[in-house]
N, C-alpha and C. Protein backbone atom coordinates (compact mmCIF):
# COMPACT_ATOMS: atom_id res chain seq x y z
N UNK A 1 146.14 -87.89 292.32
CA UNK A 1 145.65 -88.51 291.10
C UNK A 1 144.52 -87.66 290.53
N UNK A 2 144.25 -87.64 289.29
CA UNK A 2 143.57 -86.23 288.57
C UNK A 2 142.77 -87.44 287.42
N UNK A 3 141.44 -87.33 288.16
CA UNK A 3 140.33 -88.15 287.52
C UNK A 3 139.22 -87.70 286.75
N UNK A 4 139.23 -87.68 285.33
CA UNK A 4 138.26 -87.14 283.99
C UNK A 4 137.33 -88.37 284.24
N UNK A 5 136.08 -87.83 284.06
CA UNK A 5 134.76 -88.34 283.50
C UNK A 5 134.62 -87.87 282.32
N UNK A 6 134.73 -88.56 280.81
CA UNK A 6 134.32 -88.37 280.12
C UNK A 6 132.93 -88.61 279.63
N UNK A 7 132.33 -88.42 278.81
CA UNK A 7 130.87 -87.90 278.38
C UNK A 7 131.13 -88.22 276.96
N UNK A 8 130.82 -89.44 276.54
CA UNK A 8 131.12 -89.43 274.73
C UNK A 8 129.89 -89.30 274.11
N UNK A 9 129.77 -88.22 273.57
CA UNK A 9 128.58 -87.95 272.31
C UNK A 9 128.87 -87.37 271.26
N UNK A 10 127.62 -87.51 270.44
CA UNK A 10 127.94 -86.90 269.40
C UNK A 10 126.20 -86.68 268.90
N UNK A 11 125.98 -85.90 267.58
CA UNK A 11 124.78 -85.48 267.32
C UNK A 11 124.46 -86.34 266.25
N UNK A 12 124.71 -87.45 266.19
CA UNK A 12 124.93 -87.86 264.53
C UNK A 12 123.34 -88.85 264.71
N UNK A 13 122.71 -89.50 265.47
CA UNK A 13 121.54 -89.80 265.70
C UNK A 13 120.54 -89.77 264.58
N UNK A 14 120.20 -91.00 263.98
CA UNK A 14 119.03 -90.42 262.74
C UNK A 14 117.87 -91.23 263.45
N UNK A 15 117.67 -92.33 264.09
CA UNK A 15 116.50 -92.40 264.28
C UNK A 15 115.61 -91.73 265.30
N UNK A 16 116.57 -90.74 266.19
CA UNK A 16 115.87 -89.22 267.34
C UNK A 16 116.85 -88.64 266.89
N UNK A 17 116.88 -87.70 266.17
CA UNK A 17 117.67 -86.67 265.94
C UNK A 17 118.24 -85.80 266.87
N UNK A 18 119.72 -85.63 266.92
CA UNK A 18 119.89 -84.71 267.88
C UNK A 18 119.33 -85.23 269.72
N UNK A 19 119.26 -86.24 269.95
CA UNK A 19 118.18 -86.55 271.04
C UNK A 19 119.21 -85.76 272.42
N UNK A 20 120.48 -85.60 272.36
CA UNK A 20 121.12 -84.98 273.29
C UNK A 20 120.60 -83.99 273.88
N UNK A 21 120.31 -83.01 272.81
CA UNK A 21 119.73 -81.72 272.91
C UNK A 21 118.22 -81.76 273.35
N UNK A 22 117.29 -82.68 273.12
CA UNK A 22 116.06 -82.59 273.16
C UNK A 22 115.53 -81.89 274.66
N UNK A 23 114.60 -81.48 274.70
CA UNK A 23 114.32 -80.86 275.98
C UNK A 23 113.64 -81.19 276.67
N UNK A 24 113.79 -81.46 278.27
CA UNK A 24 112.81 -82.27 279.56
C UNK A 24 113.16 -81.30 280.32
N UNK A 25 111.71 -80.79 281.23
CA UNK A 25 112.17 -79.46 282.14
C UNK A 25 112.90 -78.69 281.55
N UNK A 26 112.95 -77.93 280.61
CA UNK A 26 113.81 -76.51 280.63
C UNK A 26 115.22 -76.83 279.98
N UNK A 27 115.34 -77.88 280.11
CA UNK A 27 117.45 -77.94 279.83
C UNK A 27 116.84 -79.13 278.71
N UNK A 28 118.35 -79.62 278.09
CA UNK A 28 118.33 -80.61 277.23
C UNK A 28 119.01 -81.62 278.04
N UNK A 29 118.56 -83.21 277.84
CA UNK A 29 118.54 -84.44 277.79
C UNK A 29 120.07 -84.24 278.69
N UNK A 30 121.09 -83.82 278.00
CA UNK A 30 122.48 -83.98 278.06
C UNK A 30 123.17 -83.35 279.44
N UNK A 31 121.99 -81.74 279.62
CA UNK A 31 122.30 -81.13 280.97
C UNK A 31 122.12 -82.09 282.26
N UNK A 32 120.63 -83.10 281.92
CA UNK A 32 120.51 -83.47 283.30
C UNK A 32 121.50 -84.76 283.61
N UNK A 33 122.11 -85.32 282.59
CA UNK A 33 123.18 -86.11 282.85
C UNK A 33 124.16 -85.77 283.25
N UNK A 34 124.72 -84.12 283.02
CA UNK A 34 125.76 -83.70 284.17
C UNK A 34 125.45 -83.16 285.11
N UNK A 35 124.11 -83.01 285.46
CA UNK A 35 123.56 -82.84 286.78
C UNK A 35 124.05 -84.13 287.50
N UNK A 36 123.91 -84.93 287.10
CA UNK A 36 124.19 -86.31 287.93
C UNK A 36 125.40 -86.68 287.67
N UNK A 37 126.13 -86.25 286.97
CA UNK A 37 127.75 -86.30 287.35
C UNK A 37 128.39 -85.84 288.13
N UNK A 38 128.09 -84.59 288.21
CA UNK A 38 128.69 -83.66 289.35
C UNK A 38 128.26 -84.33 290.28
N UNK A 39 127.52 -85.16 290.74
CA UNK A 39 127.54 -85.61 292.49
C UNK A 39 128.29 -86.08 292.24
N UNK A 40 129.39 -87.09 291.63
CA UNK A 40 130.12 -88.01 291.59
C UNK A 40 131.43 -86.88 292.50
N UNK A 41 131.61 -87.62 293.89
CA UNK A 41 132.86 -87.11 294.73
C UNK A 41 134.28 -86.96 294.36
N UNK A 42 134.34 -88.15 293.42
CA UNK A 42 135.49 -88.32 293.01
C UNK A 42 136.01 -87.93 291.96
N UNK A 43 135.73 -86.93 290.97
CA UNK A 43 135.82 -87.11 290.00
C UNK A 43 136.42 -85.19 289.53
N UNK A 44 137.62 -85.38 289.21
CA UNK A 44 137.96 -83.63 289.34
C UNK A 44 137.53 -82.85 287.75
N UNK A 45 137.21 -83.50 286.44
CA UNK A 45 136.92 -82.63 285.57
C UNK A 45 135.74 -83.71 285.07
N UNK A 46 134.70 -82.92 284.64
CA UNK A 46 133.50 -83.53 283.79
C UNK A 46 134.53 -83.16 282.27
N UNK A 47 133.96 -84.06 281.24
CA UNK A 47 135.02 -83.60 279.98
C UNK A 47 133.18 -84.17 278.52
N UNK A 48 132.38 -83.08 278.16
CA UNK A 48 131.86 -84.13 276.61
C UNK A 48 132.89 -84.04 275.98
N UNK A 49 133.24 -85.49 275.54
CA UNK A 49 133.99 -85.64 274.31
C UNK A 49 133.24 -86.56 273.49
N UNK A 50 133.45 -85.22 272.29
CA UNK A 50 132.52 -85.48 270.76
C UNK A 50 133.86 -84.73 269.96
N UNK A 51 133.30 -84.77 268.95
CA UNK A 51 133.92 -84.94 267.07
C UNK A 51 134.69 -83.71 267.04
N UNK A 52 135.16 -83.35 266.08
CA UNK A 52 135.22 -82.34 265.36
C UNK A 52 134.68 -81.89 264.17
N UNK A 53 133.81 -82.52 263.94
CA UNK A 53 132.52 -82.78 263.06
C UNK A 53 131.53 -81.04 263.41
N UNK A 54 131.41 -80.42 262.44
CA UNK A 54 130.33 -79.21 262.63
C UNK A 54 129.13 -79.98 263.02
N UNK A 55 128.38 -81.02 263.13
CA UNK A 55 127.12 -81.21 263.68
C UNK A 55 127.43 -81.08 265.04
N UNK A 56 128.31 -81.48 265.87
CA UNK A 56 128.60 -81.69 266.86
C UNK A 56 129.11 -80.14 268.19
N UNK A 57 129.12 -79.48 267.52
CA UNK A 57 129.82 -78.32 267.81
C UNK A 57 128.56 -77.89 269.23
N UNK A 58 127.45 -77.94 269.17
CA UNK A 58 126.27 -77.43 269.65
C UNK A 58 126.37 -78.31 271.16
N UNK A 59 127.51 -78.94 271.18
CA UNK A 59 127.77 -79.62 272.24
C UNK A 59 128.63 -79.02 273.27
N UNK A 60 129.42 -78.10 272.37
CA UNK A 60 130.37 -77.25 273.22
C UNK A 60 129.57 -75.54 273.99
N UNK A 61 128.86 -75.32 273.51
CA UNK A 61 127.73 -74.61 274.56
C UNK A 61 127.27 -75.55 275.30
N UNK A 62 127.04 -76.49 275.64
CA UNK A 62 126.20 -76.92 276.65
C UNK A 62 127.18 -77.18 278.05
N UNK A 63 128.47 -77.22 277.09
CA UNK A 63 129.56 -78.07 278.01
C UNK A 63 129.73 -76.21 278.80
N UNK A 64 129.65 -75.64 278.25
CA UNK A 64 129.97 -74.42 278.72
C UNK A 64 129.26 -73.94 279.40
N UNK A 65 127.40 -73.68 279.01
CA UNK A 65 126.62 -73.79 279.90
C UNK A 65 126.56 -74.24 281.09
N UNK A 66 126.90 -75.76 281.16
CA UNK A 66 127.14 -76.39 282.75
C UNK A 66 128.36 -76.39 283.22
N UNK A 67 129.19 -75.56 282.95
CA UNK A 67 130.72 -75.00 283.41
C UNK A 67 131.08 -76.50 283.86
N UNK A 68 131.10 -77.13 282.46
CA UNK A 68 132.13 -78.50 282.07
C UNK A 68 133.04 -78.14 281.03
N UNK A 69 133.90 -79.42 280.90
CA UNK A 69 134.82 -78.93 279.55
C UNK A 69 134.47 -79.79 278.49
N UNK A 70 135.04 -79.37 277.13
CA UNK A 70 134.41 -79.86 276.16
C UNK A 70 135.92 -80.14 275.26
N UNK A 71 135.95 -81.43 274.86
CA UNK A 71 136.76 -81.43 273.90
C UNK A 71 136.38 -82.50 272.54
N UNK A 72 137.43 -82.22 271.81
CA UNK A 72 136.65 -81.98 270.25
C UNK A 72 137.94 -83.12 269.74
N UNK A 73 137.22 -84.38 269.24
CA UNK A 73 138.68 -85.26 268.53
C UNK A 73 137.92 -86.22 267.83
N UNK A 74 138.61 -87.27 267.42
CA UNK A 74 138.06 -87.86 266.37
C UNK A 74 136.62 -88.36 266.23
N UNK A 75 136.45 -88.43 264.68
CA UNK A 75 135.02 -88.61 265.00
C UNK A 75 134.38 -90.32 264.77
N UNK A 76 135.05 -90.99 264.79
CA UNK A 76 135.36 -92.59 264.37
C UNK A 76 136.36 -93.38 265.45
N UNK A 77 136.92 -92.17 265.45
CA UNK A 77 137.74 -93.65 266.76
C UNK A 77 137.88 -93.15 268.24
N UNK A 78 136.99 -93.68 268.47
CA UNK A 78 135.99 -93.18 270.26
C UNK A 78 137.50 -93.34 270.91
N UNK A 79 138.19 -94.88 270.92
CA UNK A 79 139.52 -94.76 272.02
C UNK A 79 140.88 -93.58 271.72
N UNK A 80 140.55 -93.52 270.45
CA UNK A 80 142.01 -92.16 270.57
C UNK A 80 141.06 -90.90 270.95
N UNK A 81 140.05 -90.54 270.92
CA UNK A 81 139.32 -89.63 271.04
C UNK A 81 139.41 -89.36 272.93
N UNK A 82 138.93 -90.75 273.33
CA UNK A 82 139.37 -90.81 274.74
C UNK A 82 140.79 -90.57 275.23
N UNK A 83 142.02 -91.08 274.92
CA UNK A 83 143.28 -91.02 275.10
C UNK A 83 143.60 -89.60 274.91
N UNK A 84 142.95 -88.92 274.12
CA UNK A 84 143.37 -87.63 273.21
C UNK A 84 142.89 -86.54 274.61
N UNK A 85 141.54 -86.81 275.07
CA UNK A 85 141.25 -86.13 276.05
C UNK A 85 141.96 -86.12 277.38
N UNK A 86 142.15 -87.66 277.87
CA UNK A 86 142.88 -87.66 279.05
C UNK A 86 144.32 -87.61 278.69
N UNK A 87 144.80 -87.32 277.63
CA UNK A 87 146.16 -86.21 277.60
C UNK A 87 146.20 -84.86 277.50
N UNK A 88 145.57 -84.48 276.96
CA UNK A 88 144.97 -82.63 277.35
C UNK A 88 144.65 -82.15 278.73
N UNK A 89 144.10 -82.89 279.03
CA UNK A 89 143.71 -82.46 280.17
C UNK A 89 144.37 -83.06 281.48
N UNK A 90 145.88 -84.25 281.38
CA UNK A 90 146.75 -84.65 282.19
C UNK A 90 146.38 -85.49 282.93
N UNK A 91 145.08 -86.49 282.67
CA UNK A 91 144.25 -87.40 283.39
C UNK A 91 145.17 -88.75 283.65
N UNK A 92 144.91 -88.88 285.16
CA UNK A 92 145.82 -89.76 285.24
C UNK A 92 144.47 -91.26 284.92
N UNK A 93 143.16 -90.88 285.51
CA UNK A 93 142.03 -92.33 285.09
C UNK A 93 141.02 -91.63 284.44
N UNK A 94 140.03 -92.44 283.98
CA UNK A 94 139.04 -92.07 283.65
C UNK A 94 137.69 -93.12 283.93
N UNK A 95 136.91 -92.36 284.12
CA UNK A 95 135.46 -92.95 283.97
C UNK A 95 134.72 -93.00 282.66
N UNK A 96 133.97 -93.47 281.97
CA UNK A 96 133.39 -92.95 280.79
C UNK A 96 131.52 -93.80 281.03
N UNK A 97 131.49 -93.31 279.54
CA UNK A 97 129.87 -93.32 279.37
C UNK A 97 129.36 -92.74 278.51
N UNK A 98 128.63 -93.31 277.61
CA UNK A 98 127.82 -92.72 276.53
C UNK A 98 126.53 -91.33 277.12
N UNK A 99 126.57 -90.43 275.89
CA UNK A 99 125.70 -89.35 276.24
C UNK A 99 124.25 -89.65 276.57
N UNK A 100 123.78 -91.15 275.82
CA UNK A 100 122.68 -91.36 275.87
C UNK A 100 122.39 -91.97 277.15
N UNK A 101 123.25 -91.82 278.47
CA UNK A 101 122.45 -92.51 279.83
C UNK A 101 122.12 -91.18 280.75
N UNK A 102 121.15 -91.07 280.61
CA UNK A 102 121.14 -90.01 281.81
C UNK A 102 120.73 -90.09 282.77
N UNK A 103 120.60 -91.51 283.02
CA UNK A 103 120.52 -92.17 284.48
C UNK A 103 121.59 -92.70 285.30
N UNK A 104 122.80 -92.41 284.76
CA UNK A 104 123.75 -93.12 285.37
C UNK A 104 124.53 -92.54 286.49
N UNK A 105 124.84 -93.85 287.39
CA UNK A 105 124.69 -93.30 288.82
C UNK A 105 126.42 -92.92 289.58
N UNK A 106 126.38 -91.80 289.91
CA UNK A 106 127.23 -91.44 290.63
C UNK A 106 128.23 -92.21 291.44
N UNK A 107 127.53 -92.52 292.32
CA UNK A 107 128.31 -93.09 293.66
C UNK A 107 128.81 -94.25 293.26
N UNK A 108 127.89 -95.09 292.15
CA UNK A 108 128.68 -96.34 291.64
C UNK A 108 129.71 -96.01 290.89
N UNK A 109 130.15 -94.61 289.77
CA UNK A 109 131.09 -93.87 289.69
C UNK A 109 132.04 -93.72 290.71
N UNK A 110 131.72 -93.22 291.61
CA UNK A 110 132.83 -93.07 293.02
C UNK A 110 133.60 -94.62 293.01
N UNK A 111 132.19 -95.26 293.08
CA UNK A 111 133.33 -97.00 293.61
C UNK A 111 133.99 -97.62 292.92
N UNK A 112 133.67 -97.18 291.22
CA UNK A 112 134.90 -97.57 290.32
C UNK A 112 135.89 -97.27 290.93
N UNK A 113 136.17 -95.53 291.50
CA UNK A 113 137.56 -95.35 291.50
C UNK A 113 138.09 -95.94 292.63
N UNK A 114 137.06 -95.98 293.97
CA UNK A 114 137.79 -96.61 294.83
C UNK A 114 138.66 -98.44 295.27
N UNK A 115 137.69 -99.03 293.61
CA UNK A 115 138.05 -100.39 293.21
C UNK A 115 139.44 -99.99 292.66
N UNK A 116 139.52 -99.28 291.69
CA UNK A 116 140.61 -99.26 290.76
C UNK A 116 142.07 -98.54 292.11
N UNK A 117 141.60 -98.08 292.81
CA UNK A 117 142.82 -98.17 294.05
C UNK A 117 143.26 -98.97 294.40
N UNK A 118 142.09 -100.17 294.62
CA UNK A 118 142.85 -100.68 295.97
C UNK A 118 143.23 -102.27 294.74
N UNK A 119 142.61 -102.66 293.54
CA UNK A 119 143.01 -103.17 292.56
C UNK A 119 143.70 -102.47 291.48
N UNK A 120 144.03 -101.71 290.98
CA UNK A 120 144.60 -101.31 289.61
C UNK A 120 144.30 -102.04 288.46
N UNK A 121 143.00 -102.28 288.55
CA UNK A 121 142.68 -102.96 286.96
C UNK A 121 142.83 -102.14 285.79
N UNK A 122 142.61 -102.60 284.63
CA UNK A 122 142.78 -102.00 283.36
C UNK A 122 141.30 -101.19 283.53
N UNK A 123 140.48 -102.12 283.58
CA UNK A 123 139.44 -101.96 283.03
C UNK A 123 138.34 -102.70 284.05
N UNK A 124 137.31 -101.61 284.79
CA UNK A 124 136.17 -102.25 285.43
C UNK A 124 135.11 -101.79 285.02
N UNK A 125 134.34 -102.60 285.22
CA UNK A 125 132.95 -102.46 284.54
C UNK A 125 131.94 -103.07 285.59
N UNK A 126 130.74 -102.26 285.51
CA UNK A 126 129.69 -102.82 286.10
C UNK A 126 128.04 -103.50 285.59
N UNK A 127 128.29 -104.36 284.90
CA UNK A 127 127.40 -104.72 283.94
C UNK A 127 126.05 -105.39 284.67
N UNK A 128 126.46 -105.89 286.14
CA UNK A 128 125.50 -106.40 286.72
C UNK A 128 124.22 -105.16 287.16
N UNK A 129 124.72 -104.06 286.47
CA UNK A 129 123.62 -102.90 286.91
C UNK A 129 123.17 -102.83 285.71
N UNK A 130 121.79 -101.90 285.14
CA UNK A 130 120.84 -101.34 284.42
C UNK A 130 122.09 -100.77 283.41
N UNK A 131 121.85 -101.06 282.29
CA UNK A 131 122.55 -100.79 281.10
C UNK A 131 122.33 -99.28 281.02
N UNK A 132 123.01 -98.50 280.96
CA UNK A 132 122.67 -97.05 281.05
C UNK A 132 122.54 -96.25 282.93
N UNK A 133 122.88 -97.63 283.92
CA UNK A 133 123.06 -96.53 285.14
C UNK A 133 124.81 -96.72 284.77
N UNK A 134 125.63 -98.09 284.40
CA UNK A 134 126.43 -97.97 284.85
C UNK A 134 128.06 -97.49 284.54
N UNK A 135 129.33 -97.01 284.62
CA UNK A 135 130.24 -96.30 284.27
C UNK A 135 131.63 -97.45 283.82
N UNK A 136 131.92 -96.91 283.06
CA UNK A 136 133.38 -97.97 282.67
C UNK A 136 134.49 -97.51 283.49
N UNK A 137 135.68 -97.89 284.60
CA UNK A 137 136.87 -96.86 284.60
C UNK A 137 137.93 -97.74 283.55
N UNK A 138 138.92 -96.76 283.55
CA UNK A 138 139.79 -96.91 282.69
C UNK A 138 141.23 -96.65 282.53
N UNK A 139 142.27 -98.02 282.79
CA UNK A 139 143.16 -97.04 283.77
C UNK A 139 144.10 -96.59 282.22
N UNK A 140 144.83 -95.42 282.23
CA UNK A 140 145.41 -94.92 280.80
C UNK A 140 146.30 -95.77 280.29
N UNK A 141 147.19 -96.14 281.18
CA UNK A 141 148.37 -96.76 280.47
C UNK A 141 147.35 -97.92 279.61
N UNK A 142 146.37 -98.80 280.12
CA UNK A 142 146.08 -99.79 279.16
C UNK A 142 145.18 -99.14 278.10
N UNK A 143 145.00 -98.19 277.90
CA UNK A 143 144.29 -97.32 276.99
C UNK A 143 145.32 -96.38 276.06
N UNK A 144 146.10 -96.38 276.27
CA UNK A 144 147.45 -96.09 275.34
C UNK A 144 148.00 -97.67 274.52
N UNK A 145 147.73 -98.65 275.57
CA UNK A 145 148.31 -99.78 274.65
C UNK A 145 147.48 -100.32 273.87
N UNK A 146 146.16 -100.28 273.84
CA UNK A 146 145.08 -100.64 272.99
C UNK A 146 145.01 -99.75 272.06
N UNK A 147 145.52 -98.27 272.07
CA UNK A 147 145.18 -97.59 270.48
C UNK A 147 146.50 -97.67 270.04
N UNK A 148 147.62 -98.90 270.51
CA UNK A 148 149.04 -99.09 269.58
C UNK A 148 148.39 -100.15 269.23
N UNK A 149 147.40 -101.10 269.86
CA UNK A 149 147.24 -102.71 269.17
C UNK A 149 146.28 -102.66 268.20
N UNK A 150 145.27 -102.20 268.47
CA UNK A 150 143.95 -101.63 267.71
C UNK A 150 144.23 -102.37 266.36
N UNK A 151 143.09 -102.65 266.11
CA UNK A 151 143.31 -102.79 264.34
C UNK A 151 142.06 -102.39 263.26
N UNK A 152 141.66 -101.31 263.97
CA UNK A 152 140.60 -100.84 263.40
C UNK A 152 140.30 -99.15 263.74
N UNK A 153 139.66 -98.29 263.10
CA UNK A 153 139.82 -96.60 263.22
C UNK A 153 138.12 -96.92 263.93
N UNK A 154 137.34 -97.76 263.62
CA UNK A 154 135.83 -97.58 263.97
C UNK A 154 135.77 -98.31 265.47
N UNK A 155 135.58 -97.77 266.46
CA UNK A 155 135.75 -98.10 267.45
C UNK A 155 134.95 -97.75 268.69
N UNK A 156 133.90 -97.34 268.08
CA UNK A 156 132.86 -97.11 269.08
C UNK A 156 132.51 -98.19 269.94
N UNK A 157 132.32 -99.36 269.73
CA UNK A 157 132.47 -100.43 270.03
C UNK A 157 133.90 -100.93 270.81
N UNK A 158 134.23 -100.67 272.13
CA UNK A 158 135.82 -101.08 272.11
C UNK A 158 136.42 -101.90 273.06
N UNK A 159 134.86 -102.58 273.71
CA UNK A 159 135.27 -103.20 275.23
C UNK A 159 135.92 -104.82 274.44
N UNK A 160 136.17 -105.39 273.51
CA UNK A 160 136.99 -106.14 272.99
C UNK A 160 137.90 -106.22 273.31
N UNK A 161 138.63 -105.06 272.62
CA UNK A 161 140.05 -104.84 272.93
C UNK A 161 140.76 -105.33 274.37
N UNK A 162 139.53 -104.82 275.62
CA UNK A 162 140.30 -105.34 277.03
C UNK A 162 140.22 -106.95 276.91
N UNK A 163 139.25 -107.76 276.46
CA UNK A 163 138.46 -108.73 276.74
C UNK A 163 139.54 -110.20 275.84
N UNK A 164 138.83 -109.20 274.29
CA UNK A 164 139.52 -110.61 273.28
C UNK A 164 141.16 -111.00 273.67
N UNK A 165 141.99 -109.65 274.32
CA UNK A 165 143.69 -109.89 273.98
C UNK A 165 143.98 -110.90 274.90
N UNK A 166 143.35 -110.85 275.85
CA UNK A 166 144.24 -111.79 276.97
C UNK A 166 145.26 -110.90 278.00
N UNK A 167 145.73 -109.68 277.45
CA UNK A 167 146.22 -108.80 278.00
C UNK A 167 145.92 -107.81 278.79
N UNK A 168 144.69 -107.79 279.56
CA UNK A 168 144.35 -106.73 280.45
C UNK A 168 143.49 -107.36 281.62
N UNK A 169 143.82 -106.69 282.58
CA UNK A 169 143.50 -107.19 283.96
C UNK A 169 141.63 -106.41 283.50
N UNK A 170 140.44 -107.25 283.70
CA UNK A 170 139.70 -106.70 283.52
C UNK A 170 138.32 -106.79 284.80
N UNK A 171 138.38 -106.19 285.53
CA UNK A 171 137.48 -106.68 286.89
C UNK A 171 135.64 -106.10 286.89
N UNK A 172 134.60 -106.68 286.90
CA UNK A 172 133.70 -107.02 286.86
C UNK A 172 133.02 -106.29 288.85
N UNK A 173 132.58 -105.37 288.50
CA UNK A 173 132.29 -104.98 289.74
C UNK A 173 131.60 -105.24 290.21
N UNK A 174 131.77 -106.18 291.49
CA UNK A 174 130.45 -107.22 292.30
C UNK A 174 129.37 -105.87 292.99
N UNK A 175 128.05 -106.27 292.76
CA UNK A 175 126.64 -105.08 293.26
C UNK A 175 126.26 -105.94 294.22
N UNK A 176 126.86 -105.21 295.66
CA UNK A 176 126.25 -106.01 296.65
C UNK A 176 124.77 -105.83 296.65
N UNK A 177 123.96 -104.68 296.33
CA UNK A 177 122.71 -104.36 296.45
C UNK A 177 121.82 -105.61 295.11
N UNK A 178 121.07 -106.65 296.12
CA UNK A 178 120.53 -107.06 295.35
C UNK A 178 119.35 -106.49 294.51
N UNK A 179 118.51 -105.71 294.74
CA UNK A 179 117.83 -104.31 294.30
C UNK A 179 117.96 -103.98 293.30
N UNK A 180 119.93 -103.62 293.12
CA UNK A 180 120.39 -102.76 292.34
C UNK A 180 120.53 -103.74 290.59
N UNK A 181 120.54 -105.06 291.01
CA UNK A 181 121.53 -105.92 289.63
C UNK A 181 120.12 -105.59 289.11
N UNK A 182 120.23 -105.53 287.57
CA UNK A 182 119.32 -105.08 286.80
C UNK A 182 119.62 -105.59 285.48
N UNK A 183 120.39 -106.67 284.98
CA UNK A 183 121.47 -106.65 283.94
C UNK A 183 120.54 -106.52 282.80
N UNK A 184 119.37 -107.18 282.59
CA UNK A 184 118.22 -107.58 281.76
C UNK A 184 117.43 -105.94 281.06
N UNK A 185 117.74 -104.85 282.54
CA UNK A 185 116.96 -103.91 281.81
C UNK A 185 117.85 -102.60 281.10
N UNK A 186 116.95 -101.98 280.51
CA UNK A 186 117.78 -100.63 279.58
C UNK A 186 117.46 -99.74 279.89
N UNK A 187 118.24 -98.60 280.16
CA UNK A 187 118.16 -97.45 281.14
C UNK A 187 118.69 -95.95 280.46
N UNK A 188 118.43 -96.21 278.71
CA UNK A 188 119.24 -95.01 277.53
C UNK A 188 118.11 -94.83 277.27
N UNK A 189 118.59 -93.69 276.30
CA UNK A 189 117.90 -93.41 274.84
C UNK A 189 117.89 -94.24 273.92
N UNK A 190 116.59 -93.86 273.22
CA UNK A 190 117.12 -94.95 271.77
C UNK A 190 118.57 -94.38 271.24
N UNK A 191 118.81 -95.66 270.46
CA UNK A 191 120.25 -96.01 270.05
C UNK A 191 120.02 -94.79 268.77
């Protein structure tokens, strides 16, 4: 099985401009979040997927810089943008996550996938963690049937789709670490 972490950003940001890029230690914002991807064990391609939008382009050096891949698709509809990637690149799951967490944690990455084994959900999520540690997986086939049901191109917003239909197995990943549940706090960039 051939598992993409995608990385969805984009530069379009007006109230921190550009904040991807901004610089802490030496690298930008965006490097040290695939610093902390790559621990993730499980996971065979890091992928930013952003636009094809010229603001966005400054994303594909970085992806290159940290010998990740970078792909380039719509700039409005985040789920074909996703689908678009894990068909290029022959992904059988995916993990995802906005550019703006760069706290988000690995190993709870790992246990998506090892949930989505031994369950095959559509869709798990770990919400009982810090908004910004934690990772969505995503299994494709129900991510092919949501950009046939879809009824909208703006879709940045898209955890609906599993939720409102009634149609997707959607599992809620129990945090045994009481420590860890955090649901209350925020762990991004500004929006």
């Amino acid at each position: 099985m051939k598992i993409g972490y995608l990385l969805i950003g984009r530069l379009k940001s007006t109230r921190l401009p550009k904040k991807l890029l901004l610089d802490i230690k030496g690298k930008p914002i965006i490097s040290h979040l695939l610093d902390r991807l790559k621990l993730a064990k499980k996971v065979d391609k890091i992928i930013i997927c952003t636009s094809t939008l010229e603001q966005d382009k400054p994303l594909c050096k970085i992806a290159k810089d940290n010998r990740v891949e970078c792909f380039f698709g719509d700039p409005d509809d985040v789920l074909v943008r996703m689908l678009d990637a894990a068909n290029h690149y022959n992904l059988d799951y995916i993990l995802t996550i906005t550019a703006d967490c760069p706290f988000v944690d690995p190993n709870y990455a790992d246990a998506i996938v090892d949930t989505f084994l031994e369950t095959n959900a559509d869709l798990i999520r770990q919400f009982d963690l810090p908004h910004g540690v934690f990772s969505y997986g995503i299994k494709i086939e129900a991510l092919k049937k949501i950009v046939k049901i879809k009824d909208s191109t703006d879709t940045e917003v898209w955890g609906r789709y599993f939720t409102d239909t009634g149609l997707f197995n959607v599992l809620d990943f129990k945090i045994e670490n009481e420590f860890h549940k955090r649901p209350n706090l925020r762990m991004t960039l500004l929006p």
